[in-house]
Protein backbone atom coordinates (compact mmCIF):
# COMPACT_ATOMS: atom_id res chain seq x y z
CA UNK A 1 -1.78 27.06 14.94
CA UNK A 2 1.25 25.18 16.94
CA UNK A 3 2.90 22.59 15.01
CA UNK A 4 3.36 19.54 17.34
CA UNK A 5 6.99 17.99 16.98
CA UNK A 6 7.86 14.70 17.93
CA UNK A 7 5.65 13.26 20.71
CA UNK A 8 5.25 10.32 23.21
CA UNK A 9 5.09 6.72 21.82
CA UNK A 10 3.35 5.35 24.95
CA UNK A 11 2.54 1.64 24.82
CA UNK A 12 0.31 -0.15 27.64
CA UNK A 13 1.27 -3.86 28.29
CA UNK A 14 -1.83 -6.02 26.82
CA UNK A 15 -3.05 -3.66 24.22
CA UNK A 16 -3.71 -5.86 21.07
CA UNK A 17 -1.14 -5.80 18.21
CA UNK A 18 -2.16 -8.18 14.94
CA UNK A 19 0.71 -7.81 12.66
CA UNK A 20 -0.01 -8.20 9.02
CA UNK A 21 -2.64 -7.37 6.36
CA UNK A 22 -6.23 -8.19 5.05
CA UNK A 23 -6.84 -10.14 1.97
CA UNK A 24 -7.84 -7.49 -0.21
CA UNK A 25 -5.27 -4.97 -1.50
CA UNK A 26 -5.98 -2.70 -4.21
CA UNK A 27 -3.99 -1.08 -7.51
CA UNK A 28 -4.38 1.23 -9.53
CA UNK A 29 -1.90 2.60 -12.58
CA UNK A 30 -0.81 5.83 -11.56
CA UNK A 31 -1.65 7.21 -15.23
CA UNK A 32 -5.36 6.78 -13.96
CA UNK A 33 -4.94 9.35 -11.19
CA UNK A 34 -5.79 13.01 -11.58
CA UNK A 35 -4.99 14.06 -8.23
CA UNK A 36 -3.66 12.88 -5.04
CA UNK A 37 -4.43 13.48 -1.52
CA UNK A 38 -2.03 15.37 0.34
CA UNK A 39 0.03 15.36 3.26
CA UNK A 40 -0.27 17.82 5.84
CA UNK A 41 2.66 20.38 6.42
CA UNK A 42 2.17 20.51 9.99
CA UNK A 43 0.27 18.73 12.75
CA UNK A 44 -2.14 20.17 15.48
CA UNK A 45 -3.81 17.50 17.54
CA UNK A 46 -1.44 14.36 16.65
CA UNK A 47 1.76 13.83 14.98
CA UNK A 48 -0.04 11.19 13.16
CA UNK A 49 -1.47 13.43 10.71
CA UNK A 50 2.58 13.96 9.17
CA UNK A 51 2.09 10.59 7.71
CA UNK A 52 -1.61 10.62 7.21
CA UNK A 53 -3.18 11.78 3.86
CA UNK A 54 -5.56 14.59 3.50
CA UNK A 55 -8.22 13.75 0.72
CA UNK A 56 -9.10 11.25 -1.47
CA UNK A 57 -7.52 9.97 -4.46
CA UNK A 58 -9.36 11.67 -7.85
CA UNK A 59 -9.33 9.42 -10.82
CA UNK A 60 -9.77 9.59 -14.45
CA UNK A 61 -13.75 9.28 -15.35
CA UNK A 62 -13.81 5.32 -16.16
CA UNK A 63 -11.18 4.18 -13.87
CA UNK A 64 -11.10 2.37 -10.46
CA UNK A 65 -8.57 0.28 -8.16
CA UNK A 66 -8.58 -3.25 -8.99
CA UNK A 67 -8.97 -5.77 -6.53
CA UNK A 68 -6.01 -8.35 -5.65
CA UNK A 69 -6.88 -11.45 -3.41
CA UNK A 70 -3.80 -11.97 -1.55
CA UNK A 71 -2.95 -15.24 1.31
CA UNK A 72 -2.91 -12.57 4.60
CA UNK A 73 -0.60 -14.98 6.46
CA UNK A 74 1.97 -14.60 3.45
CA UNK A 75 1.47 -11.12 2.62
CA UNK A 76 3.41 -7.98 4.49
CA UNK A 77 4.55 -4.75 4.18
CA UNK A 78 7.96 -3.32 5.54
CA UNK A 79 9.57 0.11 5.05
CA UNK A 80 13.09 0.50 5.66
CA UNK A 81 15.28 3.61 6.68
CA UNK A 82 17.64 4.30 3.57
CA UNK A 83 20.61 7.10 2.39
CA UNK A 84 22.65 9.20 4.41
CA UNK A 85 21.55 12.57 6.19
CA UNK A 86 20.52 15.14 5.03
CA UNK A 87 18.68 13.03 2.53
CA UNK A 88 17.44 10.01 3.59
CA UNK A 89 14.44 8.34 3.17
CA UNK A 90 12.08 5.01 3.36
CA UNK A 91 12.57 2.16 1.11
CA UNK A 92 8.97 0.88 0.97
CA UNK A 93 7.65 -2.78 0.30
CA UNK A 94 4.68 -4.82 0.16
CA UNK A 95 4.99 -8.78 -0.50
CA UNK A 96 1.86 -9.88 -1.87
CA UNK A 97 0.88 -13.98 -2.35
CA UNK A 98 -1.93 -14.37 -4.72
CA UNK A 99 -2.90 -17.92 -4.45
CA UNK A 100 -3.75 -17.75 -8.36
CA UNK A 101 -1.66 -18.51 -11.21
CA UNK A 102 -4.36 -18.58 -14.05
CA UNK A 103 -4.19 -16.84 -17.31
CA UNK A 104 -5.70 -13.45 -14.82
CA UNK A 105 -2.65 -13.47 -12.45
CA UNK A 106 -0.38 -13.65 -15.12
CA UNK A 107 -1.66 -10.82 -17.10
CA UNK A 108 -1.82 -8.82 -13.93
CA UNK A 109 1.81 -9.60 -13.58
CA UNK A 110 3.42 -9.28 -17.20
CA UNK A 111 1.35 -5.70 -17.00
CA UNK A 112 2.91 -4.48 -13.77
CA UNK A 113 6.41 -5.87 -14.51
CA UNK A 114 6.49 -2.72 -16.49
CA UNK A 115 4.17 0.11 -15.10
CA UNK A 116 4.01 2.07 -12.62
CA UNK A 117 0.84 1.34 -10.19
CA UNK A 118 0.08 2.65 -6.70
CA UNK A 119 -0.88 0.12 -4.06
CA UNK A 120 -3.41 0.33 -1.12
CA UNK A 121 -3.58 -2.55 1.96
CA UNK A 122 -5.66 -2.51 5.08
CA UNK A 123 -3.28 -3.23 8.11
CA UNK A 124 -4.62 -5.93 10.58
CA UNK A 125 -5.21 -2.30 12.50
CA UNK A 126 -8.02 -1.19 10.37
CA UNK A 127 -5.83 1.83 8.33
CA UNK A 128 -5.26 1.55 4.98
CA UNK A 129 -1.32 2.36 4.12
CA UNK A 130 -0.63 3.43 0.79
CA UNK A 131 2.72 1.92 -1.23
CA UNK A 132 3.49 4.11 -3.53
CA UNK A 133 3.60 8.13 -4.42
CA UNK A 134 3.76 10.92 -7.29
CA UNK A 135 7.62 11.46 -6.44
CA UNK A 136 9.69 7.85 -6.82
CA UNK A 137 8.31 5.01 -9.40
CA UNK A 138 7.25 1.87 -7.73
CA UNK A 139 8.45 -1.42 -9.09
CA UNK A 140 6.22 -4.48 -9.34
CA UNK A 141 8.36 -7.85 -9.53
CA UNK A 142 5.78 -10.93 -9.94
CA UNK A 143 7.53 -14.57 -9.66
CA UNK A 144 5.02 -17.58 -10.44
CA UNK A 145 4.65 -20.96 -9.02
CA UNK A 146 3.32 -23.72 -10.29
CA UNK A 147 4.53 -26.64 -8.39
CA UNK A 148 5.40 -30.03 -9.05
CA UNK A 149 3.61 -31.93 -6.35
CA UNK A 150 0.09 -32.01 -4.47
CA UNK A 151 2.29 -30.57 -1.47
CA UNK A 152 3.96 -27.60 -3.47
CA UNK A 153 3.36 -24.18 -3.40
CA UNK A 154 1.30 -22.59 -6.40
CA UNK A 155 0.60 -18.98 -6.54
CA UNK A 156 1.83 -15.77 -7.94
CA UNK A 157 3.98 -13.47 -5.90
CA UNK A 158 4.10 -9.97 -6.75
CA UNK A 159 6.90 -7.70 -4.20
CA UNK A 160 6.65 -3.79 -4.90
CA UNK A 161 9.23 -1.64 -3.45
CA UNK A 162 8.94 2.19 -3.73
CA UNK A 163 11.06 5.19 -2.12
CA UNK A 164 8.92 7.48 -0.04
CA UNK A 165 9.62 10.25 2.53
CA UNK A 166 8.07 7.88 5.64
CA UNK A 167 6.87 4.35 6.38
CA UNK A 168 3.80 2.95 4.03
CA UNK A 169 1.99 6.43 4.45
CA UNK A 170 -1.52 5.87 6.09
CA UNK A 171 -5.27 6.80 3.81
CA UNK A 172 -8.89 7.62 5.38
CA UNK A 173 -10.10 8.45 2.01
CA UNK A 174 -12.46 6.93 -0.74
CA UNK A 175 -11.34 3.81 -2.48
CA UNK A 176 -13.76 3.79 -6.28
CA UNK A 177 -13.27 -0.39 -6.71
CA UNK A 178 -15.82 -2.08 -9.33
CA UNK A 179 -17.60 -3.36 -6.52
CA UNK A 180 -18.36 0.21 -5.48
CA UNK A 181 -16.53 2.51 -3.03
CA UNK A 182 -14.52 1.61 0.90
CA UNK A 183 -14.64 4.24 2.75
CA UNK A 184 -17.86 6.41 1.17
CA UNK A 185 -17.82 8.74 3.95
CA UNK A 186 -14.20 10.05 4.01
């Protein structure tokens, strides 16, 4: 086996490039997971597979990633070079708008003020990129609008930055939701 390192970043003029997420992203407290998927050590076919997990997530018996309705125009996810060499990493962040601020949104958000969840969006792309991971705690800061006129925002905005070792690290395995599993044949 040949590890591949580095490799071309080719881009051809006209190829389509939708920034952004879906509508759905999905949590899940990272008490509730058993084991995680893991990261290749090497790649073969595509340097890709450094950042792309191996597996799906295995959860405790009753639990499942929650659903989170989020605006798609105001939603995003960055990650961010951070530290000095020979130790630097990603500062990763997803900025979620849920257009909600019911008695639901805000138990959602006084919960993961204070825990420590793990994150899943679908990038305009088609791959799911995961925000969060077993080494760095992710933190979940919610800020809730109500407005004051018929033209004022109202919503619930939840940011969650995490350290990892790469950009939002990309998953091709099962997601177990309540309305039953993405990705069934991973």
């Amino acid at each position: 086996m040949t590890a591949l390192k580095y490799g071309n970043l080719n881009w051809v003029p006209g190829t389509k490039n939708i920034p952004g997420i879906h509508q759905d992203v999905y949590a899940i407290p990272k008490e509730d997971i058993v084991a995680w998927p893991t990261l290749p050590a090497v790649s073969v076919t595509s340097i890709g597979e450094l950042v792309t997990y191996v597996g799906s997530f295995t959860l405790a018996a009753t639990a499942k990633f929650k659903k989170i309705g989020v605006i798609s125009d105001k939603s995003n996810i960055d990650g961010k070079s951070q530290g000095s060499k020979p130790s630097k990493t990603f500062l990763n962040q997803i900025v979620m708008q849920h257009p909600g601020a019911g008695a639901d949104a805000s138990a959602f958000a006084m919960q993961a003020n204070n825990d420590d969840l793990v994150y899943l969006a679908k990038d305009n792309g088609g791959k799911f990129r995961v925000i969060g991971n077993e080494m760095f705690p992710t933190n979940t800061e919610a800020d809730q609008k109500l407005g004051g006129s018929p033209t004022d925002e109202m919503g619930t905005t939840m940011t969650v930055t995490v350290t990892d070792i790469a950009p939002a690290l990309f998953y091709e395995g099962e997601i177990v939701t309540d309305d039953g599993i993405i990705n069934p044949d991973a």
